[in-house]
PDB file of N, CA and C in Angstrom:
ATOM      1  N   UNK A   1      15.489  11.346 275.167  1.00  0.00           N
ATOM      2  CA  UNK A   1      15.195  12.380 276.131  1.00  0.00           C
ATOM      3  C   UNK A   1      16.097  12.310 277.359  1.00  0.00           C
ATOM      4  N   UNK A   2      16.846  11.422 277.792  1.00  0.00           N
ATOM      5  CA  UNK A   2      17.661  11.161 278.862  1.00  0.00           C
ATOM      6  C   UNK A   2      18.709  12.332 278.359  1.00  0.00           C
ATOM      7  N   UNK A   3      19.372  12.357 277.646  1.00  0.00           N
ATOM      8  CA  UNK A   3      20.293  13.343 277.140  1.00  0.00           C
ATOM      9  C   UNK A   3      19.826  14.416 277.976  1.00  0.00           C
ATOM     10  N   UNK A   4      18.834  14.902 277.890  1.00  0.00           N
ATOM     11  CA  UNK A   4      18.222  16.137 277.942  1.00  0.00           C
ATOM     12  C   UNK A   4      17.991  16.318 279.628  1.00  0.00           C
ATOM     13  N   UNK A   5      17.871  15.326 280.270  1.00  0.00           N
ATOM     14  CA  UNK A   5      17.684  15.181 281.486  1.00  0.00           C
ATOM     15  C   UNK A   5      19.606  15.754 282.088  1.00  0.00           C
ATOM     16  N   UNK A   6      19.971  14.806 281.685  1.00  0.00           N
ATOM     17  CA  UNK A   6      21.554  14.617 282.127  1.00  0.00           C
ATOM     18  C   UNK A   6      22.389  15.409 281.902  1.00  0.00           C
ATOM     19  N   UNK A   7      21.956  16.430 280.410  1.00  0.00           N
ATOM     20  CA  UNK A   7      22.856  17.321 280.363  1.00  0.00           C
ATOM     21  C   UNK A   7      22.810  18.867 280.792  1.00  0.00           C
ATOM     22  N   UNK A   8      24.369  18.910 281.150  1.00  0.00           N
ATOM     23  CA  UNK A   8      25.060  20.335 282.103  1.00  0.00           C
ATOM     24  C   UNK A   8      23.587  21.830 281.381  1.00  0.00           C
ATOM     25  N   UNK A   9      23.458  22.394 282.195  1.00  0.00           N
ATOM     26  CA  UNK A   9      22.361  23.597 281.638  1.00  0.00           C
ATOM     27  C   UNK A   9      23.716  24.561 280.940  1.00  0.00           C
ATOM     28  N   UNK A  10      23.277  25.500 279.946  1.00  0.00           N
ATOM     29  CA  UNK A  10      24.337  26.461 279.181  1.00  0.00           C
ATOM     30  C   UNK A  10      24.700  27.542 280.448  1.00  0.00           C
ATOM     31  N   UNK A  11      26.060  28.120 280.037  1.00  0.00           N
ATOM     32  CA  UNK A  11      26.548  29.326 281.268  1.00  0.00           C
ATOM     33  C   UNK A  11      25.958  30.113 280.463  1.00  0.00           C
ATOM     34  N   UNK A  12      25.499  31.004 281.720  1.00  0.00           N
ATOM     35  CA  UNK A  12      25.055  32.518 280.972  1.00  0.00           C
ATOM     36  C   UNK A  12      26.007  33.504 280.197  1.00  0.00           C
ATOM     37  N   UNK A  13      27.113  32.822 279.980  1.00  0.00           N
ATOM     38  CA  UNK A  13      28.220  33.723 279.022  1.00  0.00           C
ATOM     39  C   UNK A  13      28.140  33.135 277.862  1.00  0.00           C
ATOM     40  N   UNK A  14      28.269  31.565 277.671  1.00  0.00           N
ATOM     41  CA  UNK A  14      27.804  31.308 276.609  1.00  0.00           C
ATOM     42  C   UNK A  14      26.414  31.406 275.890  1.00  0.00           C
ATOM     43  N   UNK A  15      24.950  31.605 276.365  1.00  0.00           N
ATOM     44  CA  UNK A  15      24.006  32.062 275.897  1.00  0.00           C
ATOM     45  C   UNK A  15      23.986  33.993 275.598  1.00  0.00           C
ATOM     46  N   UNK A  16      25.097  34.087 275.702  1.00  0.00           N
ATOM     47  CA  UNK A  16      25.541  35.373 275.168  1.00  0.00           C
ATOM     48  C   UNK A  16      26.116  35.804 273.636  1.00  0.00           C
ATOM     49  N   UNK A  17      26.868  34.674 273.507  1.00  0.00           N
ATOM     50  CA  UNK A  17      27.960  34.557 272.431  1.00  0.00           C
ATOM     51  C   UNK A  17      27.293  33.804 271.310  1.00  0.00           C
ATOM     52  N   UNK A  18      27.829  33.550 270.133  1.00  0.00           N
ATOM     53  CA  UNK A  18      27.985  32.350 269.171  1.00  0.00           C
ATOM     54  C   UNK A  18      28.247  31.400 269.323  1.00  0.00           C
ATOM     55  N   UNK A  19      28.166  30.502 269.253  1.00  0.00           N
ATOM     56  CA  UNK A  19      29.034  29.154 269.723  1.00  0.00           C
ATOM     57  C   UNK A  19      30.043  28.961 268.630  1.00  0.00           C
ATOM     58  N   UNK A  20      30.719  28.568 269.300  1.00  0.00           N
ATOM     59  CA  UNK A  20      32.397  29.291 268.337  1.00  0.00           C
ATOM     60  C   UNK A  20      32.729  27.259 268.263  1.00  0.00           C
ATOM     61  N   UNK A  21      33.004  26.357 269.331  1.00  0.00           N
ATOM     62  CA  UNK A  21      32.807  25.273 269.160  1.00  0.00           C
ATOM     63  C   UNK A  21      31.789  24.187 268.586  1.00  0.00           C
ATOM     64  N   UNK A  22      31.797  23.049 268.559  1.00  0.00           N
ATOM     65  CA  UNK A  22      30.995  21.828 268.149  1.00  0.00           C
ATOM     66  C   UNK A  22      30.096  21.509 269.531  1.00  0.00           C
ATOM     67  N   UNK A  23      30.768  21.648 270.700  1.00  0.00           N
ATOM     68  CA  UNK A  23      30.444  21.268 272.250  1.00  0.00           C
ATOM     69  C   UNK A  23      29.852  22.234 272.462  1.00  0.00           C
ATOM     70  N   UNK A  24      30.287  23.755 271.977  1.00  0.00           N
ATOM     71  CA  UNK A  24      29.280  24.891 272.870  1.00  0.00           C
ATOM     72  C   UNK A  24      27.805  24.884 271.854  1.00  0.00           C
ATOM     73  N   UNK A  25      28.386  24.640 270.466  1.00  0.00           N
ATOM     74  CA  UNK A  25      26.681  24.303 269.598  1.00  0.00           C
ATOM     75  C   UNK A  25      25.846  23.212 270.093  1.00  0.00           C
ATOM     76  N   UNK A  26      26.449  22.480 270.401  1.00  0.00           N
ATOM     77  CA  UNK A  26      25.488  20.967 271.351  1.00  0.00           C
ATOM     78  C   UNK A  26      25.021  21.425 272.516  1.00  0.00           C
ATOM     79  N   UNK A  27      25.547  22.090 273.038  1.00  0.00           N
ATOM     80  CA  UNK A  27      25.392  22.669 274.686  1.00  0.00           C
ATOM     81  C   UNK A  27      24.032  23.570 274.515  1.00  0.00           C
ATOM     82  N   UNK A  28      24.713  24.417 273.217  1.00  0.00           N
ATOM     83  CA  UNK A  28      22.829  25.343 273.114  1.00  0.00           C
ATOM     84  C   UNK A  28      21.753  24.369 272.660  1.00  0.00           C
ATOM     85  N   UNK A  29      22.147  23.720 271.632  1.00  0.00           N
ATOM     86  CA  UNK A  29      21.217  23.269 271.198  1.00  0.00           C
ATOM     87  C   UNK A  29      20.189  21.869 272.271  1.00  0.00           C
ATOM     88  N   UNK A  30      21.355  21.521 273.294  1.00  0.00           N
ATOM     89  CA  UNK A  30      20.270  20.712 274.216  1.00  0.00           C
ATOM     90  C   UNK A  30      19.716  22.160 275.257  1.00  0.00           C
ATOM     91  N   UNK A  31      20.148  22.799 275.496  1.00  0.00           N
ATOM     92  CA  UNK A  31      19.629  23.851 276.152  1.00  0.00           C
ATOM     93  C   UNK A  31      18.439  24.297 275.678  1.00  0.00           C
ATOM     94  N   UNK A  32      18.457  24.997 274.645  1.00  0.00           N
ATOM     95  CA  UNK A  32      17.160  25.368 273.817  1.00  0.00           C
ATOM     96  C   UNK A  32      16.206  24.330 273.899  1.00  0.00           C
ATOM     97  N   UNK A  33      16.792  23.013 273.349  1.00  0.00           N
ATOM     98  CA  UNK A  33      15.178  21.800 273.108  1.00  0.00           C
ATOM     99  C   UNK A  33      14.924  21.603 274.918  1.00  0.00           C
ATOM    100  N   UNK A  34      15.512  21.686 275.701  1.00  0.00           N
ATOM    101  CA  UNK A  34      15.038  21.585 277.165  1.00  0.00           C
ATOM    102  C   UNK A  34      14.164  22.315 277.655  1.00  0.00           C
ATOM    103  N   UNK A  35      14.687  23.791 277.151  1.00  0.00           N
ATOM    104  CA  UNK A  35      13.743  25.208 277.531  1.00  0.00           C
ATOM    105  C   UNK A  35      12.268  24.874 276.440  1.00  0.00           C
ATOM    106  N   UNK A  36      12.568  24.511 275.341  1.00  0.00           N
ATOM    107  CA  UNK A  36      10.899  24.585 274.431  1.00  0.00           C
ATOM    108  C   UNK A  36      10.275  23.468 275.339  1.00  0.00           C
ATOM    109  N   UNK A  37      10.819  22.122 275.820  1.00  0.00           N
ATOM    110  CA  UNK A  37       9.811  21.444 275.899  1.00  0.00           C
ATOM    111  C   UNK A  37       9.145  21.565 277.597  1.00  0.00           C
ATOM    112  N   UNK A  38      10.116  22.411 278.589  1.00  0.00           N
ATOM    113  CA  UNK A  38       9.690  22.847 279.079  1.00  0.00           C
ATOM    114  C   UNK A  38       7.934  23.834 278.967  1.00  0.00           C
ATOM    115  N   UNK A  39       8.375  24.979 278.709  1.00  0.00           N
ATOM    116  CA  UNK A  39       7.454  25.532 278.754  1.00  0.00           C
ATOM    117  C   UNK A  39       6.489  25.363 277.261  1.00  0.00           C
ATOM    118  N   UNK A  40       6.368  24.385 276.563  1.00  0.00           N
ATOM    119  CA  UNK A  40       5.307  23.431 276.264  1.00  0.00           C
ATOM    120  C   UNK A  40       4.801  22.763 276.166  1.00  0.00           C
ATOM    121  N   UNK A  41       5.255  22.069 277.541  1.00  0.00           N
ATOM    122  CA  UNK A  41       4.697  20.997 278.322  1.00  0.00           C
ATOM    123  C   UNK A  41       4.721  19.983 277.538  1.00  0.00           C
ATOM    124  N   UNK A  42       6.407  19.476 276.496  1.00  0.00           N
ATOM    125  CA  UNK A  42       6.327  18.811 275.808  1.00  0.00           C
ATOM    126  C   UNK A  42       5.216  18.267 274.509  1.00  0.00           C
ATOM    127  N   UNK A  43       4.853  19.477 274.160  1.00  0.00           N
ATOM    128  CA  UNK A  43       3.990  19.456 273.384  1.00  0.00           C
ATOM    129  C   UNK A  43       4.148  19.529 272.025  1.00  0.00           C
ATOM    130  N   UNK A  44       5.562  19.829 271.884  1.00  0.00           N
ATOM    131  CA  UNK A  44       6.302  19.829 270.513  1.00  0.00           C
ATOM    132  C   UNK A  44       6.765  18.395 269.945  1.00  0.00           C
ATOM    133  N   UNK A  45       5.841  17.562 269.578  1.00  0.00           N
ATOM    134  CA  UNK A  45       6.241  16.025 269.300  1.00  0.00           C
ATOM    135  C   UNK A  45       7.894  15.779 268.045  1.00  0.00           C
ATOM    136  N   UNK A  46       8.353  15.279 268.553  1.00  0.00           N
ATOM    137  CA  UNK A  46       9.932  14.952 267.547  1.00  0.00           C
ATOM    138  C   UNK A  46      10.610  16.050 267.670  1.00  0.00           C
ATOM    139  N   UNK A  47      10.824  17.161 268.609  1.00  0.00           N
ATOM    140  CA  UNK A  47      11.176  18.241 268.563  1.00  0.00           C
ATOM    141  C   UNK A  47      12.940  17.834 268.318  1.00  0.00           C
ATOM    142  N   UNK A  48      13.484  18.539 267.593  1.00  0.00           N
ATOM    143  CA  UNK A  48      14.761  18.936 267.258  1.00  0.00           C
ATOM    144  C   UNK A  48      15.286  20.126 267.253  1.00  0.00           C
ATOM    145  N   UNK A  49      16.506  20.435 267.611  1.00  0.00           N
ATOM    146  CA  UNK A  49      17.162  21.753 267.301  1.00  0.00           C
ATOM    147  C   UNK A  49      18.501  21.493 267.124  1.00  0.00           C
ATOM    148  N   UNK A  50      18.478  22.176 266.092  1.00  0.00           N
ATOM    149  CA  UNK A  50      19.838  22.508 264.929  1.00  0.00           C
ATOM    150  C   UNK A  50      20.636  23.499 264.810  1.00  0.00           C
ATOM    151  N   UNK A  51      21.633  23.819 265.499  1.00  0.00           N
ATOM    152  CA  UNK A  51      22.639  24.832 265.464  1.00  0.00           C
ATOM    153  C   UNK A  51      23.838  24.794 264.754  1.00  0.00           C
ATOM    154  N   UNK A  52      23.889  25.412 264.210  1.00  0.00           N
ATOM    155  CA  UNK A  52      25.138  25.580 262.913  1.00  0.00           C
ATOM    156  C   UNK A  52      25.300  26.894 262.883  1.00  0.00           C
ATOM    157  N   UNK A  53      26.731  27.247 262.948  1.00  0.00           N
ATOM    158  CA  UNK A  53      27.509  28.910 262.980  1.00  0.00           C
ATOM    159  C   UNK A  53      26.754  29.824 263.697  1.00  0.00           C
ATOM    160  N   UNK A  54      26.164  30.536 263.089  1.00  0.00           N
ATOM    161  CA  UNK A  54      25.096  31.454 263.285  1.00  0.00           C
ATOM    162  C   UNK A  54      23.671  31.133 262.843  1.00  0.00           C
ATOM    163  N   UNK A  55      23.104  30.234 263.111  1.00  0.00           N
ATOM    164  CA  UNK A  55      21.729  29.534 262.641  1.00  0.00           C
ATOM    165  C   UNK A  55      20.914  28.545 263.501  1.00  0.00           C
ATOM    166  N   UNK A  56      20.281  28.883 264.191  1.00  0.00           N
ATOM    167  CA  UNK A  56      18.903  27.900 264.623  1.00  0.00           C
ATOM    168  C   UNK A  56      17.885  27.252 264.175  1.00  0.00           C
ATOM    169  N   UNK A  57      17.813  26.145 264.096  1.00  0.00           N
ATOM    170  CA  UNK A  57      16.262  25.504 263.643  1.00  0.00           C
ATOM    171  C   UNK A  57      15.765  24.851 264.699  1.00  0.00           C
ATOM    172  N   UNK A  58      14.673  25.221 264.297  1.00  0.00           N
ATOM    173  CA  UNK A  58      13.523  24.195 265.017  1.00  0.00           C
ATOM    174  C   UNK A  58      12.725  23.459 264.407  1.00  0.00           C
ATOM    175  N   UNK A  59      12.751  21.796 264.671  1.00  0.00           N
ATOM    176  CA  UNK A  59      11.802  21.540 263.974  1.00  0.00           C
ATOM    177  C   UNK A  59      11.034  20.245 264.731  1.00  0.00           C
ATOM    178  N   UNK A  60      10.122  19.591 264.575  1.00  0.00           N
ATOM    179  CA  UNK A  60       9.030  19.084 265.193  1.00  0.00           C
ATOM    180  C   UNK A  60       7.500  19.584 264.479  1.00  0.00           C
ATOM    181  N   UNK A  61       6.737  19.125 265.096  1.00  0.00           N
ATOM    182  CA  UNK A  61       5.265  19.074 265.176  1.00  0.00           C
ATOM    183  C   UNK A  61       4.706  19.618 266.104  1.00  0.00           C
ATOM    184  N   UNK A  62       4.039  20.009 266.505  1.00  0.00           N
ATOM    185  CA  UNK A  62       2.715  20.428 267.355  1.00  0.00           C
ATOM    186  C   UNK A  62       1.497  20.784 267.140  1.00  0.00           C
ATOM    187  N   UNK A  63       0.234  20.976 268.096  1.00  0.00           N
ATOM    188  CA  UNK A  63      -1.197  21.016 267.689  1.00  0.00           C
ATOM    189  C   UNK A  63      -1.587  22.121 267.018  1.00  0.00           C
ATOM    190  N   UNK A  64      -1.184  23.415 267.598  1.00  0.00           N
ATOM    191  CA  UNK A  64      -1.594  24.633 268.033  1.00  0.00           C
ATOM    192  C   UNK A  64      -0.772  25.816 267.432  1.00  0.00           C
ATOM    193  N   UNK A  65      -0.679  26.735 266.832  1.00  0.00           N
ATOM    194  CA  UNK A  65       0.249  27.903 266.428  1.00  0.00           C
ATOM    195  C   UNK A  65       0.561  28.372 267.896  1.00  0.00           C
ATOM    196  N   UNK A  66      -0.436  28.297 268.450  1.00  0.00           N
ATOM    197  CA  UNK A  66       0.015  28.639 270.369  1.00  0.00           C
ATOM    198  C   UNK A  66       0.858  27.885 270.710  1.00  0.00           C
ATOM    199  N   UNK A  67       0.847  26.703 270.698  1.00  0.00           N
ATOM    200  CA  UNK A  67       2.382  25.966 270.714  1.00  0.00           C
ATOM    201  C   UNK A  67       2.984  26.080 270.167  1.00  0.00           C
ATOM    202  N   UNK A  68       2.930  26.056 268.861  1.00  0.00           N
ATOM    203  CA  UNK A  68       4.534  26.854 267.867  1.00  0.00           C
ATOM    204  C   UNK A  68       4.943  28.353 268.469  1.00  0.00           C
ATOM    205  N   UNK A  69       4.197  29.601 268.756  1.00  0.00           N
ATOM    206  CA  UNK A  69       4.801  30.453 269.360  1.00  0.00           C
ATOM    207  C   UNK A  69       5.435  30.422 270.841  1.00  0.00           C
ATOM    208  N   UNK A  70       4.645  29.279 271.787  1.00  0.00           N
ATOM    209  CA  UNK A  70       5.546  29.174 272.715  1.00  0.00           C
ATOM    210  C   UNK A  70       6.950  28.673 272.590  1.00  0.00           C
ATOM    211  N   UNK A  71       7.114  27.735 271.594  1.00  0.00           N
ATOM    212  CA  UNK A  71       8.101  27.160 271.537  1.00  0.00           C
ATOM    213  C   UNK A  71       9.227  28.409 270.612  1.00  0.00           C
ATOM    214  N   UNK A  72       8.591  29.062 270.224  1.00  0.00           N
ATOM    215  CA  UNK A  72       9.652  30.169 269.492  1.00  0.00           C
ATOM    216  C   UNK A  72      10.095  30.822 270.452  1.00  0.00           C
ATOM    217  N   UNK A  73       8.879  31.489 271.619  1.00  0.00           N
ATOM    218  CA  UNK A  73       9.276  32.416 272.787  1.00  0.00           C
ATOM    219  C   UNK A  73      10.778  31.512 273.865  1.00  0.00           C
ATOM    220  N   UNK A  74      10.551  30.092 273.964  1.00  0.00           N
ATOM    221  CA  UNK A  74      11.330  29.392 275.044  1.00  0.00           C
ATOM    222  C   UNK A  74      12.896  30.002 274.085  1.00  0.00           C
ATOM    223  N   UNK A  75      13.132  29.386 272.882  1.00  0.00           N
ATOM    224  CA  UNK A  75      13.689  29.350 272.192  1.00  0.00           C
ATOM    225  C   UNK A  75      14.837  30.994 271.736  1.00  0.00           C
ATOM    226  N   UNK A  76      14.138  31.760 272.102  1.00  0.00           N
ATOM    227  CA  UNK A  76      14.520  33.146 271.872  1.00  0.00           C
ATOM    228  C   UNK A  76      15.476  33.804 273.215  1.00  0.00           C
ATOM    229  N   UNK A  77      16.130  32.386 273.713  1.00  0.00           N
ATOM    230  CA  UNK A  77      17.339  32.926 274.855  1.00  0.00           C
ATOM    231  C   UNK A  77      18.823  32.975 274.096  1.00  0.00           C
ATOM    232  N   UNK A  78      18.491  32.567 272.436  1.00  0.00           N
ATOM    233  CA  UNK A  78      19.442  32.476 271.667  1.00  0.00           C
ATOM    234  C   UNK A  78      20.082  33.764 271.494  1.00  0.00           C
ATOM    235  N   UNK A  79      21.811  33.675 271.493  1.00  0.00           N
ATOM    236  CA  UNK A  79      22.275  35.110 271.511  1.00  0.00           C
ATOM    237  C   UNK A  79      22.322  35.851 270.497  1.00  0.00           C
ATOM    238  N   UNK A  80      22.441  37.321 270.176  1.00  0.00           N
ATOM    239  CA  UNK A  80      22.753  38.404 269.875  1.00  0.00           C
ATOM    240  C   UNK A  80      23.855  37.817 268.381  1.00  0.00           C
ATOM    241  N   UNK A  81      22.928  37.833 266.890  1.00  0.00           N
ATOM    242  CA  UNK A  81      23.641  38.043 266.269  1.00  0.00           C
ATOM    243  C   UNK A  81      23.238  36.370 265.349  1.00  0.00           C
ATOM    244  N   UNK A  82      22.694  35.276 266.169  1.00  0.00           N
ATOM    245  CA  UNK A  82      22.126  34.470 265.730  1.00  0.00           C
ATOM    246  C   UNK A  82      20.813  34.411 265.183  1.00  0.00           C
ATOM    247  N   UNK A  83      20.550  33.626 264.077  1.00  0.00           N
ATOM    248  CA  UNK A  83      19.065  33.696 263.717  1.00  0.00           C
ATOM    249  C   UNK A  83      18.643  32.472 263.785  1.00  0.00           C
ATOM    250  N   UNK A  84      17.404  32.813 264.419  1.00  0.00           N
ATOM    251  CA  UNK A  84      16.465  31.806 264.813  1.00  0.00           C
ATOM    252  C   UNK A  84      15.524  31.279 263.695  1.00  0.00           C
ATOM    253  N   UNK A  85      15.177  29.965 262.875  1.00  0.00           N
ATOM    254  CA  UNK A  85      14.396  29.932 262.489  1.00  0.00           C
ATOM    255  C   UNK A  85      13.629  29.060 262.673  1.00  0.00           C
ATOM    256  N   UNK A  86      11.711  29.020 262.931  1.00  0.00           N
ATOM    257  CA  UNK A  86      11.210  28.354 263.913  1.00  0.00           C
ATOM    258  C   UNK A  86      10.451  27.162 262.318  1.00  0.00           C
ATOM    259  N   UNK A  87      11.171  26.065 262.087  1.00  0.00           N
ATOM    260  CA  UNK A  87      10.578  25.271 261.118  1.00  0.00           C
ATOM    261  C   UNK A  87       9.596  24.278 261.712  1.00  0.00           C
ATOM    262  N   UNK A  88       8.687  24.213 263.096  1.00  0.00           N
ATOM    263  CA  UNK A  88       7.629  23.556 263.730  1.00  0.00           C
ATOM    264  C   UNK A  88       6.384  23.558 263.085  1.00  0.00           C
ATOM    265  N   UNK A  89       5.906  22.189 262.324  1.00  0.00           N
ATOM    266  CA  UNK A  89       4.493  22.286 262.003  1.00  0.00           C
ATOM    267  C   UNK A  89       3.749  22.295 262.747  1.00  0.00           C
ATOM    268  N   UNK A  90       2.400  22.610 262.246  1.00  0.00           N
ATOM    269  CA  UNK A  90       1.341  22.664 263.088  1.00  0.00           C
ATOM    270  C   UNK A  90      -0.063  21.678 262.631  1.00  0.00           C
ATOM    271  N   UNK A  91      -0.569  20.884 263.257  1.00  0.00           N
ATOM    272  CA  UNK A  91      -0.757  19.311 262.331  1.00  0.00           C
ATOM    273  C   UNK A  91      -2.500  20.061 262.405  1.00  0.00           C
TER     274      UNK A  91
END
């Protein structure tokens, strides 16, 4: 979780685009797991996110489908043209 603390937040040009790099896919992808565990109050246990070309995953655990949809809603700053897919159980 220090990662997540330490690392740079995404530019709003790149949460626009694809991530065309390896660094701008890392960049979303700590961005995104920062924003879910934000606004679910870390409630997404083992949470991961996986960005490849045009592709998002999510995956982790949580209690609640209310927590799996929050964590889809944090998650949905992903840009135009990417698909999101939310693979979070619900225990």
């Amino acid at each position: 979780m220090d990662e997540l603390r330490d690392a740079e937040p995404v530019s709003p040009e790149l949460l626009g685009l694809v991530p065309q790099t390896l660094a701008e896919a890392e960049a979303l992808a700590v961005s995104i797991e920062r924003a879910v565990q934000e606004e679910t109050a870390g409630g997404v246990a083992n949470l991961s996110v996986t960005v490849r070309g045009n592709c998002i995953w999510l995956h982790g655990s949580c209690s609640s489908y209310y927590c799996k949809q929050l964590a889809q809603h944090a998650a949905m700053t992903v840009p135009a043209g990417v698909h999101l897919s939310n693979c979070i159980e619900v225990d």
